[in-house]
C-alpha atoms as a PDB file:
ATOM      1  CA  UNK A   1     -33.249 198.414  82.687  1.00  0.00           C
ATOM      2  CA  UNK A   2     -29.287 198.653  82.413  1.00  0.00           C
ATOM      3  CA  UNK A   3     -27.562 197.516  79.682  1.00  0.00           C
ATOM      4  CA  UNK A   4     -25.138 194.801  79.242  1.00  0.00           C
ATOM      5  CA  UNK A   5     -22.022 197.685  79.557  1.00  0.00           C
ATOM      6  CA  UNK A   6     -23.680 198.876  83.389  1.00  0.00           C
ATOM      7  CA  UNK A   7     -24.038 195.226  84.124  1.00  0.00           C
ATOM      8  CA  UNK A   8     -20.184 194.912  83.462  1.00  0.00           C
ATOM      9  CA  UNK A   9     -19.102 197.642  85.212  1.00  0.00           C
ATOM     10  CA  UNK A  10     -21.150 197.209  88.701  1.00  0.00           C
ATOM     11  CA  UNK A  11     -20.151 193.257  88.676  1.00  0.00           C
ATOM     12  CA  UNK A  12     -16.525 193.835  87.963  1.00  0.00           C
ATOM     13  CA  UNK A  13     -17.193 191.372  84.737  1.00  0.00           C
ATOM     14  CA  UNK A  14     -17.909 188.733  87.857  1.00  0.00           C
ATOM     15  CA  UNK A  15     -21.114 186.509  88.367  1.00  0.00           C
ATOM     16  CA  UNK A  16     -23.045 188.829  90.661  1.00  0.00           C
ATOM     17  CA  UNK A  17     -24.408 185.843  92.753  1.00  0.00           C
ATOM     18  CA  UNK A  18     -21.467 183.362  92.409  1.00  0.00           C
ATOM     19  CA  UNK A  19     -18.229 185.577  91.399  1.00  0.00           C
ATOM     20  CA  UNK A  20     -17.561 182.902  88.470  1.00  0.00           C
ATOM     21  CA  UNK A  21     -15.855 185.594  86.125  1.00  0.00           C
ATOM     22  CA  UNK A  22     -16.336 182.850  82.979  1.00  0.00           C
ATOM     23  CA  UNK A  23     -19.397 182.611  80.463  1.00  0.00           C
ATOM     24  CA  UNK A  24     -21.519 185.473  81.959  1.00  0.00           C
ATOM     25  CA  UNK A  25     -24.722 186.943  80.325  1.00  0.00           C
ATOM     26  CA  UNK A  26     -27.923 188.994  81.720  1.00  0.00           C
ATOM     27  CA  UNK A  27     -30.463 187.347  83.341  1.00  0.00           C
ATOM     28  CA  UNK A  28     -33.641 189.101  84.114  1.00  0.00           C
ATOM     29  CA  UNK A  29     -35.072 188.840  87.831  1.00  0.00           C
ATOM     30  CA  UNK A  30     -38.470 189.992  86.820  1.00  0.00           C
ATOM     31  CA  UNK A  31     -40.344 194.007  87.302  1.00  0.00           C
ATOM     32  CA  UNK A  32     -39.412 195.215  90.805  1.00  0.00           C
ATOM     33  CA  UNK A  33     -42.849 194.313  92.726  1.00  0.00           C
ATOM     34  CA  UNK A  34     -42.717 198.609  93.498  1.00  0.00           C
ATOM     35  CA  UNK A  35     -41.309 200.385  90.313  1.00  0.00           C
ATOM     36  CA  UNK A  36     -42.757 197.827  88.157  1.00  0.00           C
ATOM     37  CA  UNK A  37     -39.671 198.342  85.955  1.00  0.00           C
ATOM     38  CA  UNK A  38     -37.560 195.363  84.686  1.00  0.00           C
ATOM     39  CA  UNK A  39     -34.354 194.320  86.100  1.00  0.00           C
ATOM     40  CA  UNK A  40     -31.658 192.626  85.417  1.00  0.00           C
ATOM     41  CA  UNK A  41     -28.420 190.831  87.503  1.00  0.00           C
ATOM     42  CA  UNK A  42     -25.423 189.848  86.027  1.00  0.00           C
ATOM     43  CA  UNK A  43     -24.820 186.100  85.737  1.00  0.00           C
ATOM     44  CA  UNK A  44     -22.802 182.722  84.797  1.00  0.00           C
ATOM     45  CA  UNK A  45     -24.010 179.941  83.016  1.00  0.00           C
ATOM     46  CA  UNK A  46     -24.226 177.595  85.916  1.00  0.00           C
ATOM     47  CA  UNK A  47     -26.100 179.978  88.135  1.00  0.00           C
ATOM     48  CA  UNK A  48     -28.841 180.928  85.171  1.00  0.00           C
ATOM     49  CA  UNK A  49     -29.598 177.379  83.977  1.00  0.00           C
ATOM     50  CA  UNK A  50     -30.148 176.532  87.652  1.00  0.00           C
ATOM     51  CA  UNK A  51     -32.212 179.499  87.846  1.00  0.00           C
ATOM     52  CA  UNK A  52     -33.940 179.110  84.992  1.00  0.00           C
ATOM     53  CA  UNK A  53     -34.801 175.270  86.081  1.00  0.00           C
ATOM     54  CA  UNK A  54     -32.550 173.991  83.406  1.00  0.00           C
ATOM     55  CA  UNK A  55     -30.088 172.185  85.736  1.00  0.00           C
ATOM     56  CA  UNK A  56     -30.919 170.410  89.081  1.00  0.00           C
ATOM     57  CA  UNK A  57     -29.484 173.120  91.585  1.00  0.00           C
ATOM     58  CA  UNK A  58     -25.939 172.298  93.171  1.00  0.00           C
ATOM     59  CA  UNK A  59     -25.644 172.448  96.657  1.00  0.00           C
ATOM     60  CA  UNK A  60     -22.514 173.353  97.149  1.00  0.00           C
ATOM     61  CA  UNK A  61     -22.153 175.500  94.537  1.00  0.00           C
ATOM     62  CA  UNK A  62     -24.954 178.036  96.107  1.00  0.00           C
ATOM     63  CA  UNK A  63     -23.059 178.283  99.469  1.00  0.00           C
ATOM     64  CA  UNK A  64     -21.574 181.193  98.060  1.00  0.00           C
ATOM     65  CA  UNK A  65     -25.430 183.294  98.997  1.00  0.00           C
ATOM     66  CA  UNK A  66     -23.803 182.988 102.818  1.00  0.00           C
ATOM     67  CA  UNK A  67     -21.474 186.264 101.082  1.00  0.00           C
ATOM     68  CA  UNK A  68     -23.974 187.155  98.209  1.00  0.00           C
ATOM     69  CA  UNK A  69     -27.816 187.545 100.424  1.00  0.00           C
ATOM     70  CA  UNK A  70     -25.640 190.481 102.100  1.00  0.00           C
ATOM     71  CA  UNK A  71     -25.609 192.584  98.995  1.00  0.00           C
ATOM     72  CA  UNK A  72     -27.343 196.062  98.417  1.00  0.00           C
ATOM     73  CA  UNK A  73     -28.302 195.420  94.996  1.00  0.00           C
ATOM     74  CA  UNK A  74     -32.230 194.324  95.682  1.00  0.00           C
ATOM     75  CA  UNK A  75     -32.301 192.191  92.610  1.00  0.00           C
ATOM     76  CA  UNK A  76     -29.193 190.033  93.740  1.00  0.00           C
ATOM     77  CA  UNK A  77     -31.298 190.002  97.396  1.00  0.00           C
ATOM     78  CA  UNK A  78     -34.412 188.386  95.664  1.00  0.00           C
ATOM     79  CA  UNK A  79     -32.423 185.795  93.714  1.00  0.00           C
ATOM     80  CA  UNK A  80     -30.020 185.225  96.824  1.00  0.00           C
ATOM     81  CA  UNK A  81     -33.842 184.354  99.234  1.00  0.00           C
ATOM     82  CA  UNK A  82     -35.299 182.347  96.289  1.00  0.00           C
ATOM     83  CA  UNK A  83     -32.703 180.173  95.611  1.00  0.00           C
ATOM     84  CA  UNK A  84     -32.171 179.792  99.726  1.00  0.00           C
ATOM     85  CA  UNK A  85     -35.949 178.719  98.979  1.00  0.00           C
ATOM     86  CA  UNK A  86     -35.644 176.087  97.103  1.00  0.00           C
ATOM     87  CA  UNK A  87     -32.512 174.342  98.632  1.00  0.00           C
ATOM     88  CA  UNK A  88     -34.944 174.838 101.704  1.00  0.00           C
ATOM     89  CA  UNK A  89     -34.014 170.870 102.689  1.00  0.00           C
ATOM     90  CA  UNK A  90     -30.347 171.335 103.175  1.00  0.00           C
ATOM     91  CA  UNK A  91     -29.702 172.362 106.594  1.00  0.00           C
ATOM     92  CA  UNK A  92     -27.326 175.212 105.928  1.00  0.00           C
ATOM     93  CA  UNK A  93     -30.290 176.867 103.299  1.00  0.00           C
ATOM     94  CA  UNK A  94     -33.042 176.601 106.280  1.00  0.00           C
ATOM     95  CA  UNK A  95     -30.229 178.315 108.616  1.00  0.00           C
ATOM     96  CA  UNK A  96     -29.410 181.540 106.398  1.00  0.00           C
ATOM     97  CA  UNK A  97     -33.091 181.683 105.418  1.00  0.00           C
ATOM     98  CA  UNK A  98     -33.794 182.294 109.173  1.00  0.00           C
ATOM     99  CA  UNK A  99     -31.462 185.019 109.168  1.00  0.00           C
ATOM    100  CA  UNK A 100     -32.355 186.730 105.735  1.00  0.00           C
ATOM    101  CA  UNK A 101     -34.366 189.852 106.052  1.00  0.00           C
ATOM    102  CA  UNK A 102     -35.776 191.253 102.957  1.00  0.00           C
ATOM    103  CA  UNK A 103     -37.966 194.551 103.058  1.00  0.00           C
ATOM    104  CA  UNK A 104     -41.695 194.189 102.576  1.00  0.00           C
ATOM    105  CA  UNK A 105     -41.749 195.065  99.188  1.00  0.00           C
ATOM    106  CA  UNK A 106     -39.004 192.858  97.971  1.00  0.00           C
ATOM    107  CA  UNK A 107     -40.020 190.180  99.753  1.00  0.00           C
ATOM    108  CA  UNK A 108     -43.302 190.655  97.291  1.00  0.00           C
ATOM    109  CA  UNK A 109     -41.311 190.887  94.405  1.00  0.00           C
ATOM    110  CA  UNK A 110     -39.370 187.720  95.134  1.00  0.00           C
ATOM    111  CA  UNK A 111     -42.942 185.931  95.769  1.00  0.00           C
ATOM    112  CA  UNK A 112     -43.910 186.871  92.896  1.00  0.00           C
ATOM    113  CA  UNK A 113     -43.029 184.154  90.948  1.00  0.00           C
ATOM    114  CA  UNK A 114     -44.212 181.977  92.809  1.00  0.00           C
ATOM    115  CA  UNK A 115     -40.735 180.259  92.983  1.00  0.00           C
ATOM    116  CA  UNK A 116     -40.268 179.727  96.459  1.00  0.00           C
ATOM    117  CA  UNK A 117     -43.080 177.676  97.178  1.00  0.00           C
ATOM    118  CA  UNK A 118     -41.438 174.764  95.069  1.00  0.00           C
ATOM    119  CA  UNK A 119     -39.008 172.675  96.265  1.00  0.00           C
ATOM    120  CA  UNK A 120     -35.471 172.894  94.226  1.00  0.00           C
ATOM    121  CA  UNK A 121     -37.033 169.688  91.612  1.00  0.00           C
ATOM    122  CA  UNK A 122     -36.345 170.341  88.191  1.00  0.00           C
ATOM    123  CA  UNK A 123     -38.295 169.228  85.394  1.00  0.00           C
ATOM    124  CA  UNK A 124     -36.159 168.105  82.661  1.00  0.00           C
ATOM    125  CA  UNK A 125     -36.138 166.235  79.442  1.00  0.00           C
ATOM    126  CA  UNK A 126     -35.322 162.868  80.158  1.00  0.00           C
ATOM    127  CA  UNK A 127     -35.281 159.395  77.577  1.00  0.00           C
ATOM    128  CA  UNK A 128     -36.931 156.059  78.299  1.00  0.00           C
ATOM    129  CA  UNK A 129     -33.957 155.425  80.843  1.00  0.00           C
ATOM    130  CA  UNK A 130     -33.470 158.717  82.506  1.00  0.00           C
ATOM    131  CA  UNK A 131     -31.028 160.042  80.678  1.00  0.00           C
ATOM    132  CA  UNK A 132     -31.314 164.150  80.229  1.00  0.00           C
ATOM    133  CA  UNK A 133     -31.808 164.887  76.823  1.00  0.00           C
ATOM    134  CA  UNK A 134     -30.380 168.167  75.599  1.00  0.00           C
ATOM    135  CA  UNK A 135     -30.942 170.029  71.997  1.00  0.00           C
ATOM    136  CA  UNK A 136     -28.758 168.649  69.723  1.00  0.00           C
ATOM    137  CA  UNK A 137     -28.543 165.056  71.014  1.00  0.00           C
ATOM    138  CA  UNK A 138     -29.209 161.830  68.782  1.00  0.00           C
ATOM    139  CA  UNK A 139     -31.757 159.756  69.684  1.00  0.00           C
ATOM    140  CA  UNK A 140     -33.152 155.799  68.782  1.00  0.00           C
ATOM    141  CA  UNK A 141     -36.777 155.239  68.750  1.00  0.00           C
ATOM    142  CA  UNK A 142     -37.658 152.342  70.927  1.00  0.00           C
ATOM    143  CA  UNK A 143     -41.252 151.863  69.461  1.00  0.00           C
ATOM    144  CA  UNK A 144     -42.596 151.975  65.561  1.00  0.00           C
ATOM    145  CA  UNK A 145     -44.711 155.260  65.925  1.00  0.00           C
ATOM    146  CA  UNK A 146     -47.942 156.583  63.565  1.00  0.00           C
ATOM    147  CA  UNK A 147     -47.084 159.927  62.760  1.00  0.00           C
ATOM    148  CA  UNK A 148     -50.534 161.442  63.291  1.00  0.00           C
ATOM    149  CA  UNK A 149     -51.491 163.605  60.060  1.00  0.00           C
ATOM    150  CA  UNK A 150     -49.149 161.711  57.853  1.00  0.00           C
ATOM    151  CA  UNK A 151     -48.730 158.097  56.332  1.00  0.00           C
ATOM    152  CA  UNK A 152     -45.562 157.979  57.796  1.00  0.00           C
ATOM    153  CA  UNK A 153     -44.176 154.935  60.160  1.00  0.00           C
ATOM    154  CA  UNK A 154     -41.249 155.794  62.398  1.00  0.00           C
ATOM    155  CA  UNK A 155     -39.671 152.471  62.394  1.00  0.00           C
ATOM    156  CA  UNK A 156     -38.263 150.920  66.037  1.00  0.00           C
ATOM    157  CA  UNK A 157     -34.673 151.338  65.646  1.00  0.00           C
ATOM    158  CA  UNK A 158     -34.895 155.173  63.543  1.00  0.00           C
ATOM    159  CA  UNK A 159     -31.545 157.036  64.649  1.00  0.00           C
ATOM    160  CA  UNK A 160     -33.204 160.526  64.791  1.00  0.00           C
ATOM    161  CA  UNK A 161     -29.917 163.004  65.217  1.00  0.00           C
ATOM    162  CA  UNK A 162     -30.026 166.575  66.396  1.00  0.00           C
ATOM    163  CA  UNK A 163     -33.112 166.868  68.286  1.00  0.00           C
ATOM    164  CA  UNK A 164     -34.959 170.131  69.583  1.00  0.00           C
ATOM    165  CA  UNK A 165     -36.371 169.942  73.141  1.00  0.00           C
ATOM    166  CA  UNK A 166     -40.069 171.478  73.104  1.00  0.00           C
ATOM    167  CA  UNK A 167     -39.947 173.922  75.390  1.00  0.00           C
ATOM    168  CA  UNK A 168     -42.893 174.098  77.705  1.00  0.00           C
ATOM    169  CA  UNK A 169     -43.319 170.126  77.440  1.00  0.00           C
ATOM    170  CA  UNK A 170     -40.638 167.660  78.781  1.00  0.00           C
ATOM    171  CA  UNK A 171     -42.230 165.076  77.781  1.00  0.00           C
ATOM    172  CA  UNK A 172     -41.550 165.699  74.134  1.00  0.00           C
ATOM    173  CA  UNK A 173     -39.005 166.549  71.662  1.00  0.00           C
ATOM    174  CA  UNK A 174     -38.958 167.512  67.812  1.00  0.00           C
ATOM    175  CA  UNK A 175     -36.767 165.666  65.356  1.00  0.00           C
ATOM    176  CA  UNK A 176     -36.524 164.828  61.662  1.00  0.00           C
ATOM    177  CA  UNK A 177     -37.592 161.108  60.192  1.00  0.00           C
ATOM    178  CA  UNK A 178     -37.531 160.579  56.831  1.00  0.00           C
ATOM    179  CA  UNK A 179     -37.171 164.404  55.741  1.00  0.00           C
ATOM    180  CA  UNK A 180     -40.429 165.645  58.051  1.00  0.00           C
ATOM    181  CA  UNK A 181     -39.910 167.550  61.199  1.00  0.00           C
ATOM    182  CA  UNK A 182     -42.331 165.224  64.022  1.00  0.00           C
ATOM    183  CA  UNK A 183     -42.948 165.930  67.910  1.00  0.00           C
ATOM    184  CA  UNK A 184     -41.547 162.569  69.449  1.00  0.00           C
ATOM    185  CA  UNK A 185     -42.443 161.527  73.401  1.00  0.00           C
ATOM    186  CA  UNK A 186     -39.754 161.386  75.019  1.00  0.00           C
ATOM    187  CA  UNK A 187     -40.945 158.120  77.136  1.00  0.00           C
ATOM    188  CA  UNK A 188     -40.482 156.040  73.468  1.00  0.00           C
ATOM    189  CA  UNK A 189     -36.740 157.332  72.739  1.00  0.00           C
ATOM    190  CA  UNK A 190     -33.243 156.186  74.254  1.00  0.00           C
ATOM    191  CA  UNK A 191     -30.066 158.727  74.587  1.00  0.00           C
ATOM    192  CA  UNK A 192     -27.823 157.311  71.498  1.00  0.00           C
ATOM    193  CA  UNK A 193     -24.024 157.716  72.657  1.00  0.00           C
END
């Protein structure tokens, strides 16, 4: 895999899919479907939380793979037809889709995920209103809960502040009441703030 210093230099310290030269990091594509070796693109925040399902994905802001699908790096190819894939709805996504060509054996690396049979939905963290919930957030318990191992009530009303988002279950969060660390469901919490 390159390192963070090749990234740099064959992105010319720009967002390889976007060209956003602010708050970029690595982000992994997954083993080339062939080589089987890992590789990596070159990335800003906005593209890898949307790629990594954090973030519903923006539209507008992925019009930019008209210029990017065009490129001869293989990894910024795959990301470039699964992100066409899952803004598959809009119009213009359908339209470069029909025009992309990828090789038979990227095309299997970019199934490989299985990413592109999902529509661009994100599952995120959301309170009792709708209201994303990220880590650090405060929120109010709208339900007295039994905390299950423990005598301990978490009143209706409980501020719990700073809150972790569990992260292979959006439909719960961890927080401390009364000194102890619980899992909370997010369906009996509202966003404070």
């Amino acid at each position: 895999m390159l390192t963070e210093k090749d990234l740099q230099s064959r992105s010319g310290q720009a967002c390889e899919l976007c060209t956003s030269t602010s708050n970029l990091s690595i982000y992994e594509v997954g083993p080339d479907a062939a080589t089987k070796e890992e590789i990596a693109v070159y990335v800003c925040a906005k593209c890898k939380a949307q790629l990594e399902k954090k973030e519903m994905p923006d539209s507008a802001h992925w019009k930019i793979l008209e210029q990017t699908m065009w490129s001869e790096i293989p990894a910024i190819q795959v990301l470039s037809w699964r992100m066409l894939n899952r803004l598959r709805a809009d119009s213009w996504a359908a339209d470069l889709l029909d025009m992309f060509y990828l090789p038979e054996e990227h095309e299997a690396w970019a199934k490989a995920t299985g990413d592109h049979v999902n529509d661009g939905s994100v599952e995120l963290h959301r309170d009792t209103n709708g209201a994303q919930l990220q880590d650090g957030d405060s929120v109010v318990l709208i339900k007295s809960l039994d905390v299950k191992g423990s005598t301990l009530t978490a009143r209706l009303g409980t501020v719990v502040k700073n809150i972790r988002l569990v992260k292979d279950n959006t439909e719960q969060i961890e927080g401390r009441v009364e000194g102890q660390q619980i899992v909370i469901l997010t369906k009996y919490v509202r966003k404070q703030g």
